[in-house]
N, C-alpha and C. Protein backbone atom coordinates (compact mmCIF):
# COMPACT_ATOMS: atom_id res chain seq x y z
N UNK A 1 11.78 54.44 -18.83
CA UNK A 1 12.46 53.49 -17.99
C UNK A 1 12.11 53.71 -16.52
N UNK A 2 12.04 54.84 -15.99
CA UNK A 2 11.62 55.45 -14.89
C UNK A 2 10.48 54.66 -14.13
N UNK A 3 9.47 54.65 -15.47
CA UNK A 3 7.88 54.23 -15.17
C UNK A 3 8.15 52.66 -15.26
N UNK A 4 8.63 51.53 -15.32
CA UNK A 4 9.25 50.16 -15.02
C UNK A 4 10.26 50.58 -13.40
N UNK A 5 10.99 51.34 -13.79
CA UNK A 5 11.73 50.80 -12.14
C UNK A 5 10.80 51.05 -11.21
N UNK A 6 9.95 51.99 -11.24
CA UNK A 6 8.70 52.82 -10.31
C UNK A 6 8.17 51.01 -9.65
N UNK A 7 7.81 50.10 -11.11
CA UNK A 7 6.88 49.25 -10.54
C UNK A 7 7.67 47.86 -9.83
N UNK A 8 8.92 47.62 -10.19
CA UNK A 8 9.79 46.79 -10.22
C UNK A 8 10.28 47.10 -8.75
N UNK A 9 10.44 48.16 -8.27
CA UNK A 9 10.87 48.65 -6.88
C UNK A 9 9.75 48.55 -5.89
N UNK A 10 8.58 48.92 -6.01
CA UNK A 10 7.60 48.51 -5.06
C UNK A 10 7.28 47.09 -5.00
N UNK A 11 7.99 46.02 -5.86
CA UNK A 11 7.27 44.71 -5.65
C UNK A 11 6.03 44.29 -5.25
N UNK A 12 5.00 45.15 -6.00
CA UNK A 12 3.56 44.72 -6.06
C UNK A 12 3.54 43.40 -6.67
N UNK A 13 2.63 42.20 -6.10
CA UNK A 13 2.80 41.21 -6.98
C UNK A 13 3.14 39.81 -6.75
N UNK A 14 4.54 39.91 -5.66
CA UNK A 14 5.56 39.41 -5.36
C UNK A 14 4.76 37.81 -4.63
N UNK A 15 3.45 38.33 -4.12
CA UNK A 15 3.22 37.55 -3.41
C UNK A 15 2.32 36.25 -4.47
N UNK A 16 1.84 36.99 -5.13
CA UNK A 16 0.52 36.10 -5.88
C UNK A 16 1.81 35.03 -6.66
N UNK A 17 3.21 35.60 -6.89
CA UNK A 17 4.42 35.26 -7.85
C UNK A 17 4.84 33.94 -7.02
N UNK A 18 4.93 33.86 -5.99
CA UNK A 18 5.90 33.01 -4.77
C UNK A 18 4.50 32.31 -4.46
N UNK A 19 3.04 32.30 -4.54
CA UNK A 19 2.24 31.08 -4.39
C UNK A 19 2.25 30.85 -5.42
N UNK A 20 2.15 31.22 -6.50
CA UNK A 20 2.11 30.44 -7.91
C UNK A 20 3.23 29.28 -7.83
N UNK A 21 4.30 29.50 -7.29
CA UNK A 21 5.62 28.75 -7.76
C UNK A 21 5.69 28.09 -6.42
N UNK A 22 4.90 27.96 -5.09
CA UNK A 22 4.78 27.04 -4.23
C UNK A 22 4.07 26.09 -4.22
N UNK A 23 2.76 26.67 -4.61
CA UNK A 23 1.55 25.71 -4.57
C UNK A 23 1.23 24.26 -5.10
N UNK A 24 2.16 24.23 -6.55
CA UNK A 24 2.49 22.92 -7.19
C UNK A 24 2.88 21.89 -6.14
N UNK A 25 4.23 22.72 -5.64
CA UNK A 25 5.53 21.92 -4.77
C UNK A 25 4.14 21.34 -3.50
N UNK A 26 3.47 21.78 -3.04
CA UNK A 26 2.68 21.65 -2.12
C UNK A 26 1.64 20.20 -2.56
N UNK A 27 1.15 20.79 -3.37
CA UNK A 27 0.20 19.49 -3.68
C UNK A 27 1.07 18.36 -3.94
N UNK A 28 1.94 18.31 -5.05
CA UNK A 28 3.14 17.35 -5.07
C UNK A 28 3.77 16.36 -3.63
N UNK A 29 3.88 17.66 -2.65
CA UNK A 29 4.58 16.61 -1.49
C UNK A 29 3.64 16.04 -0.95
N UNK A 30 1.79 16.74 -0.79
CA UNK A 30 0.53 15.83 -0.72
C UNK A 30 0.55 14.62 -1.31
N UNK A 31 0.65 14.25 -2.25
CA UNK A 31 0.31 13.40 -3.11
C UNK A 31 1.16 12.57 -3.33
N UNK A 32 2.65 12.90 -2.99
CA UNK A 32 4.01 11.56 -2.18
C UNK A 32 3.20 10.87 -1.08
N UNK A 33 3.13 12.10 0.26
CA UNK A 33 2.82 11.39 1.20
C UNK A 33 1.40 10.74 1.38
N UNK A 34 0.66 10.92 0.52
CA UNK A 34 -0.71 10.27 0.61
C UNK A 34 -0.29 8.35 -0.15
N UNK A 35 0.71 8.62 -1.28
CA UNK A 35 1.36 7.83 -1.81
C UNK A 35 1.68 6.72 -0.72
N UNK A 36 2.47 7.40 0.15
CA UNK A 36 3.15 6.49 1.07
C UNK A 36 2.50 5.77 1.82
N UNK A 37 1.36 6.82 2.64
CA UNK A 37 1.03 6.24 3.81
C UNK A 37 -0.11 5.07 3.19
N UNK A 38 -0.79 4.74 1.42
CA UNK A 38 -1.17 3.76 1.20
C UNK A 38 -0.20 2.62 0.59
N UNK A 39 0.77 3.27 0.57
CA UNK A 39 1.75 1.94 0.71
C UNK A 39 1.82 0.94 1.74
N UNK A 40 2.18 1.83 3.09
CA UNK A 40 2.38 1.60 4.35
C UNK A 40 1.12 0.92 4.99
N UNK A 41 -0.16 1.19 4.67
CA UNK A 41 -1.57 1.06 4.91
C UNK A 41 -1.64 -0.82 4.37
N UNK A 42 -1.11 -0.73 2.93
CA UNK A 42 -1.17 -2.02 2.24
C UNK A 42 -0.47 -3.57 2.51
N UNK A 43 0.98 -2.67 3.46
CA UNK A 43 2.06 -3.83 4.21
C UNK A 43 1.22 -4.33 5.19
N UNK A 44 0.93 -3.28 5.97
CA UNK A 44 0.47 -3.92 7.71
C UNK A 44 -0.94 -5.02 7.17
N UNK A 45 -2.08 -4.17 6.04
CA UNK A 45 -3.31 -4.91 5.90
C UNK A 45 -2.38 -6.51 4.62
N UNK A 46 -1.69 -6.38 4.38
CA UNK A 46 -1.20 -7.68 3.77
C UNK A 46 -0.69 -8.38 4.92
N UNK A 47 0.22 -8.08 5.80
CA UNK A 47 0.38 -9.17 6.89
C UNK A 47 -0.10 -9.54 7.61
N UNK A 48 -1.62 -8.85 7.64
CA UNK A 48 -2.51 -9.69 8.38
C UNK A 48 -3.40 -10.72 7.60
N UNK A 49 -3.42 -10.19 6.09
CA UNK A 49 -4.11 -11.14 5.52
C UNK A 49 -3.24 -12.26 5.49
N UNK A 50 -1.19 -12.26 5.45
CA UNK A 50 -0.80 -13.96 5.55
C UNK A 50 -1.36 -14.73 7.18
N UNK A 51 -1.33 -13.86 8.15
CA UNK A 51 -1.25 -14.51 9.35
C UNK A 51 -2.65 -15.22 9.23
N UNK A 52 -3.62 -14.56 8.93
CA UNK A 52 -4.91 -14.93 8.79
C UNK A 52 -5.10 -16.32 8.12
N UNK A 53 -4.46 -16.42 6.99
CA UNK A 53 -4.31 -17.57 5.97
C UNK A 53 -3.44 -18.47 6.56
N UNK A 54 -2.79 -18.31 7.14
CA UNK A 54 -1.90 -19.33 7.68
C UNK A 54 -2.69 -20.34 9.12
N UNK A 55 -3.41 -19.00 9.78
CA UNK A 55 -4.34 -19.69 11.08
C UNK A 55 -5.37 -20.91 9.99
N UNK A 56 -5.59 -20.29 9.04
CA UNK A 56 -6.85 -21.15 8.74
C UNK A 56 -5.97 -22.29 7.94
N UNK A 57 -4.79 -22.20 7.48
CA UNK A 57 -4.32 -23.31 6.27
C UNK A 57 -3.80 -24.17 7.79
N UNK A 58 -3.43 -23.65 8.73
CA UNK A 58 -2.82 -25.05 9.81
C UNK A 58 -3.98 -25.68 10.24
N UNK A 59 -5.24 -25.52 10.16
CA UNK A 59 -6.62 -26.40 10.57
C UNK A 59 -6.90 -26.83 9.42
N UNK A 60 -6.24 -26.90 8.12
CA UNK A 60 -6.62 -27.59 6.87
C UNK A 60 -8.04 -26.56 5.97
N UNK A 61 -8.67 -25.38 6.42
CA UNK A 61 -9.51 -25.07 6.02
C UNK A 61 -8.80 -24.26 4.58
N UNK A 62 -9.61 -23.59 4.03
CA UNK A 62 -9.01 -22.66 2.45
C UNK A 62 -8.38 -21.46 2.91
N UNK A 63 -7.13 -21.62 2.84
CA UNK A 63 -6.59 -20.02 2.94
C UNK A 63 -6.85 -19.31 2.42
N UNK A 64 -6.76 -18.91 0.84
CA UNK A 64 -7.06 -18.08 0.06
C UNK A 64 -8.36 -17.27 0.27
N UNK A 65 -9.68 -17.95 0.33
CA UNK A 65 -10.81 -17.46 1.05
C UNK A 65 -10.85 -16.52 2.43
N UNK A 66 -9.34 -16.76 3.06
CA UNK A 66 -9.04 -16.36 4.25
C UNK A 66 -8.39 -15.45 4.10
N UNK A 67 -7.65 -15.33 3.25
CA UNK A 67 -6.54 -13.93 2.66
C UNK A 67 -7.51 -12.86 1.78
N UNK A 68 -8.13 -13.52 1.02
CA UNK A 68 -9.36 -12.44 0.59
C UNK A 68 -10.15 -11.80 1.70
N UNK A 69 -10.64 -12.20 2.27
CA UNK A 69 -12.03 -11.64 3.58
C UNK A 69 -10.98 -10.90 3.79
N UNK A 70 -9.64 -11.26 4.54
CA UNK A 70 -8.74 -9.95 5.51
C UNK A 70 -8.03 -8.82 5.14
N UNK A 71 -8.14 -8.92 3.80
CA UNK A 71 -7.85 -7.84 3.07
C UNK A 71 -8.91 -7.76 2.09
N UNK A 72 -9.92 -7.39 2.26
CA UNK A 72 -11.19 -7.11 1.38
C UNK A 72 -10.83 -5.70 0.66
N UNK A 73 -10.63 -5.56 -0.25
CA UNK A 73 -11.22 -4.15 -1.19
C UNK A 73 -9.72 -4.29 -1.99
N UNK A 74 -8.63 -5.08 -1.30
CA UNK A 74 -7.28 -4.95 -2.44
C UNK A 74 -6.90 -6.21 -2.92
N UNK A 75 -6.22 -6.09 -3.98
CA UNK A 75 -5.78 -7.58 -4.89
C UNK A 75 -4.97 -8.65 -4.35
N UNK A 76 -5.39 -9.45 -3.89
CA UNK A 76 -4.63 -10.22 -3.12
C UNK A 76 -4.44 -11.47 -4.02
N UNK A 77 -3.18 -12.26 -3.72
CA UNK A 77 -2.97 -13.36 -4.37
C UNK A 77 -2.24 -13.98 -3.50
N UNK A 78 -2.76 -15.56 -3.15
CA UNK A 78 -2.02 -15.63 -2.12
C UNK A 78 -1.54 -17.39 -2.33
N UNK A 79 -0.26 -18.31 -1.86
CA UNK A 79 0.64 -19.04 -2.07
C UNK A 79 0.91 -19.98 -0.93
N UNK A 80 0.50 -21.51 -0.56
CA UNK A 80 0.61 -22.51 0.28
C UNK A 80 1.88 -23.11 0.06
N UNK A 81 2.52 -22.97 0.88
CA UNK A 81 3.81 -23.96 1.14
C UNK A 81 3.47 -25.12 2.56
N UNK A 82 3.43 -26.33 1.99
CA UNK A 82 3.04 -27.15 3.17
C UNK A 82 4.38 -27.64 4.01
N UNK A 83 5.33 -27.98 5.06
CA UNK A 83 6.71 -28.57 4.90
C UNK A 83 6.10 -29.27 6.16
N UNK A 84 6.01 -29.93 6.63
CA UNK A 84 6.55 -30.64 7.68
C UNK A 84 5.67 -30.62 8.88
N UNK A 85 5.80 -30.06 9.73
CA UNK A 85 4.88 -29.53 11.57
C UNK A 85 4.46 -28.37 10.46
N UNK A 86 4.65 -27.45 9.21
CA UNK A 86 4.71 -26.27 9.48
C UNK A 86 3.65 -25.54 8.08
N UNK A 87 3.26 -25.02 8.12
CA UNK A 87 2.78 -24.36 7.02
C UNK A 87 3.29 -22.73 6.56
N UNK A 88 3.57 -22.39 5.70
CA UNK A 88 4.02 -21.17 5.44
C UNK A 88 2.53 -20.25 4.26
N UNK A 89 2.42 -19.44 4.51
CA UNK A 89 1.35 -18.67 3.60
C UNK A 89 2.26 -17.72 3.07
N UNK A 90 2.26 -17.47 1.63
CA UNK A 90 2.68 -16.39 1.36
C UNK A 90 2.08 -15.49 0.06
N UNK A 91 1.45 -14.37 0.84
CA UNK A 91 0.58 -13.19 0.24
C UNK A 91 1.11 -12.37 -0.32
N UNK A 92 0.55 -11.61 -1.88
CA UNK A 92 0.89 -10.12 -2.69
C UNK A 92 0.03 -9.89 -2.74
N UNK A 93 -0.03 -8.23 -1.91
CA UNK A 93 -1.07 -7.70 -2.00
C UNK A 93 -0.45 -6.39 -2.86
N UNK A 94 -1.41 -5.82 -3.94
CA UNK A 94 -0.82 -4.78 -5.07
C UNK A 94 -1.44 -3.49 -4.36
N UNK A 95 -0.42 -2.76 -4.40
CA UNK A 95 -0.59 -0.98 -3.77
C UNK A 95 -1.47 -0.24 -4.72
N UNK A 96 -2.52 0.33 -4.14
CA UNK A 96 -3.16 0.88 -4.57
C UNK A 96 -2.54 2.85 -5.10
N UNK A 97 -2.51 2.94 -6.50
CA UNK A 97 -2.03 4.21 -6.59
C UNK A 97 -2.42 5.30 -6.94
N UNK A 98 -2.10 6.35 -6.74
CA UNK A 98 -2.76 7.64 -7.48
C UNK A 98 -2.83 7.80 -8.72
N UNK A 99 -3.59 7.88 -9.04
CA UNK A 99 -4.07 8.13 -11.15
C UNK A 99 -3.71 9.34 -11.67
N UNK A 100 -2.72 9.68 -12.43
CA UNK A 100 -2.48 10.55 -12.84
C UNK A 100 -2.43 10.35 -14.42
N UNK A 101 -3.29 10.63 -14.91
CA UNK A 101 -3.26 10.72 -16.55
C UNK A 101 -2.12 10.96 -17.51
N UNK A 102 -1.61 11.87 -17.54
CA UNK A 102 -0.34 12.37 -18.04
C UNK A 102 0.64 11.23 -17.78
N UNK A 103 1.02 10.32 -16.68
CA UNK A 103 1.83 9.06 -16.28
C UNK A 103 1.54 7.90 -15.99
N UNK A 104 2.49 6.98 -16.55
CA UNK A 104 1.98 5.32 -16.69
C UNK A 104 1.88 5.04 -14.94
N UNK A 105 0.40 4.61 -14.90
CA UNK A 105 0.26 4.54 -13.50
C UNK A 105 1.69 3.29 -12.88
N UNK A 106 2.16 2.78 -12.06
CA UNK A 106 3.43 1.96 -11.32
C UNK A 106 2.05 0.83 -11.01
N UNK A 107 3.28 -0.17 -10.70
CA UNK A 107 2.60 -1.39 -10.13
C UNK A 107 3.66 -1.88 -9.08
N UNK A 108 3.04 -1.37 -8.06
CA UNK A 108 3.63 -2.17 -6.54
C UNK A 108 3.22 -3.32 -5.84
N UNK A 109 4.05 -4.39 -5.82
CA UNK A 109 3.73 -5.30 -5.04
C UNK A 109 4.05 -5.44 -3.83
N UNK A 110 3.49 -5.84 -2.20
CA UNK A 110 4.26 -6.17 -1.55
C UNK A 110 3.89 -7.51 -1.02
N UNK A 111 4.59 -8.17 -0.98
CA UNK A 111 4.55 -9.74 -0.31
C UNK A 111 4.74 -10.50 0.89
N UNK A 112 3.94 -10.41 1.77
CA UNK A 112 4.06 -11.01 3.11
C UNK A 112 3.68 -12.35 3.43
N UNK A 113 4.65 -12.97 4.25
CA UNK A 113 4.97 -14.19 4.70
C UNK A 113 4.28 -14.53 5.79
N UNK A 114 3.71 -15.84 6.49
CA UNK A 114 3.49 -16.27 8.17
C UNK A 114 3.94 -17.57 7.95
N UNK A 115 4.39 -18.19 9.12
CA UNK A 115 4.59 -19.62 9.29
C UNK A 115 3.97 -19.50 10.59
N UNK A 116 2.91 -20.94 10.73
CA UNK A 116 2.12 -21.46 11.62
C UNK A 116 2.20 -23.40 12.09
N UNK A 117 2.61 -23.80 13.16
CA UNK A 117 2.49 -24.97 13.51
C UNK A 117 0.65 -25.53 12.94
N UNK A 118 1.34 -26.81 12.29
CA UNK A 118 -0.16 -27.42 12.04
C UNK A 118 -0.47 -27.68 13.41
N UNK A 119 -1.85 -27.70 13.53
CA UNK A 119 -2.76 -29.02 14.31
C UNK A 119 -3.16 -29.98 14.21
N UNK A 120 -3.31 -30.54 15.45
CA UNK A 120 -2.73 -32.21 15.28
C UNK A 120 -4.46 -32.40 14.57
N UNK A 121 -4.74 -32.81 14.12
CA UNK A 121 -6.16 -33.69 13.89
C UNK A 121 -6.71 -34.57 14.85
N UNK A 122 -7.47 -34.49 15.55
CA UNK A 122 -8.62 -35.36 16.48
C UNK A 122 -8.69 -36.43 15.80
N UNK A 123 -8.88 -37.70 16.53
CA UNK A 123 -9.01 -39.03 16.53
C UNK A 123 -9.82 -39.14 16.41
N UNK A 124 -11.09 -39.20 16.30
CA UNK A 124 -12.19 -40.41 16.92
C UNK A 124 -11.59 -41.77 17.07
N UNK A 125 -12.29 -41.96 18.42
CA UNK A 125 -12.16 -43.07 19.00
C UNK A 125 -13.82 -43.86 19.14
């Protein structure tokens, strides 16, 4: 018993013991916040792809063509509401996520809005 407390009292060890049982927790809170900040990455680049779509749907040109180019590389799907003076665009762009095998990857959407005054159309005279 002697020869156990001998090793149990010097706490040789202790250290390789306490990174083993941190290092997970570490990569884990990596891999939230990498999580997040392409969440966060996906809002701002989706609201520019509605504003974008909306400049081009108030001159009558193709939004959608316009919501694709401004968010190039993520899934965009994007929605014309015509009303009145006004046009509304409204974009889902899907969050791109971390792949983890072992778990059913999530499906995030987020959906951003613009409203833009039409332009008037030129006459010819």
């Amino acid at each position: 018993m002697k020869k156990w407390y001998k090793h149990i009292k010097t706490e040789r060890g202790s250290q390789v013991v306490e990174f083993i049982g941190t290092f997970p927790l570490i990569i884990i809170s990596a891999l939230v916040a990498w999580q997040i900040l392409m969440a966060g990455y996906t809002m701002i680049i989706g609201e520019a792809a509605a504003r974008d779509a909306a400049r081009v749907a108030s001159v009558g040109g193709d939004y959608e063509v316009a919501a694709q180019n401004s968010a190039s590389g993520l899934y965009v799907s994007s929605q014309l509401s015509d009303e009145g003076d006004y046009v509304e665009v409204s974009v889902k762009t899907k969050v791109p996520t971390i792949k983890i095998p072992i778990w059913e990857n999530p499906n995030f959407e987020i959906e951003s809005s613009a409203i833009m005054p039409k332009e008037p159309e030129d006459e010819e005279d």
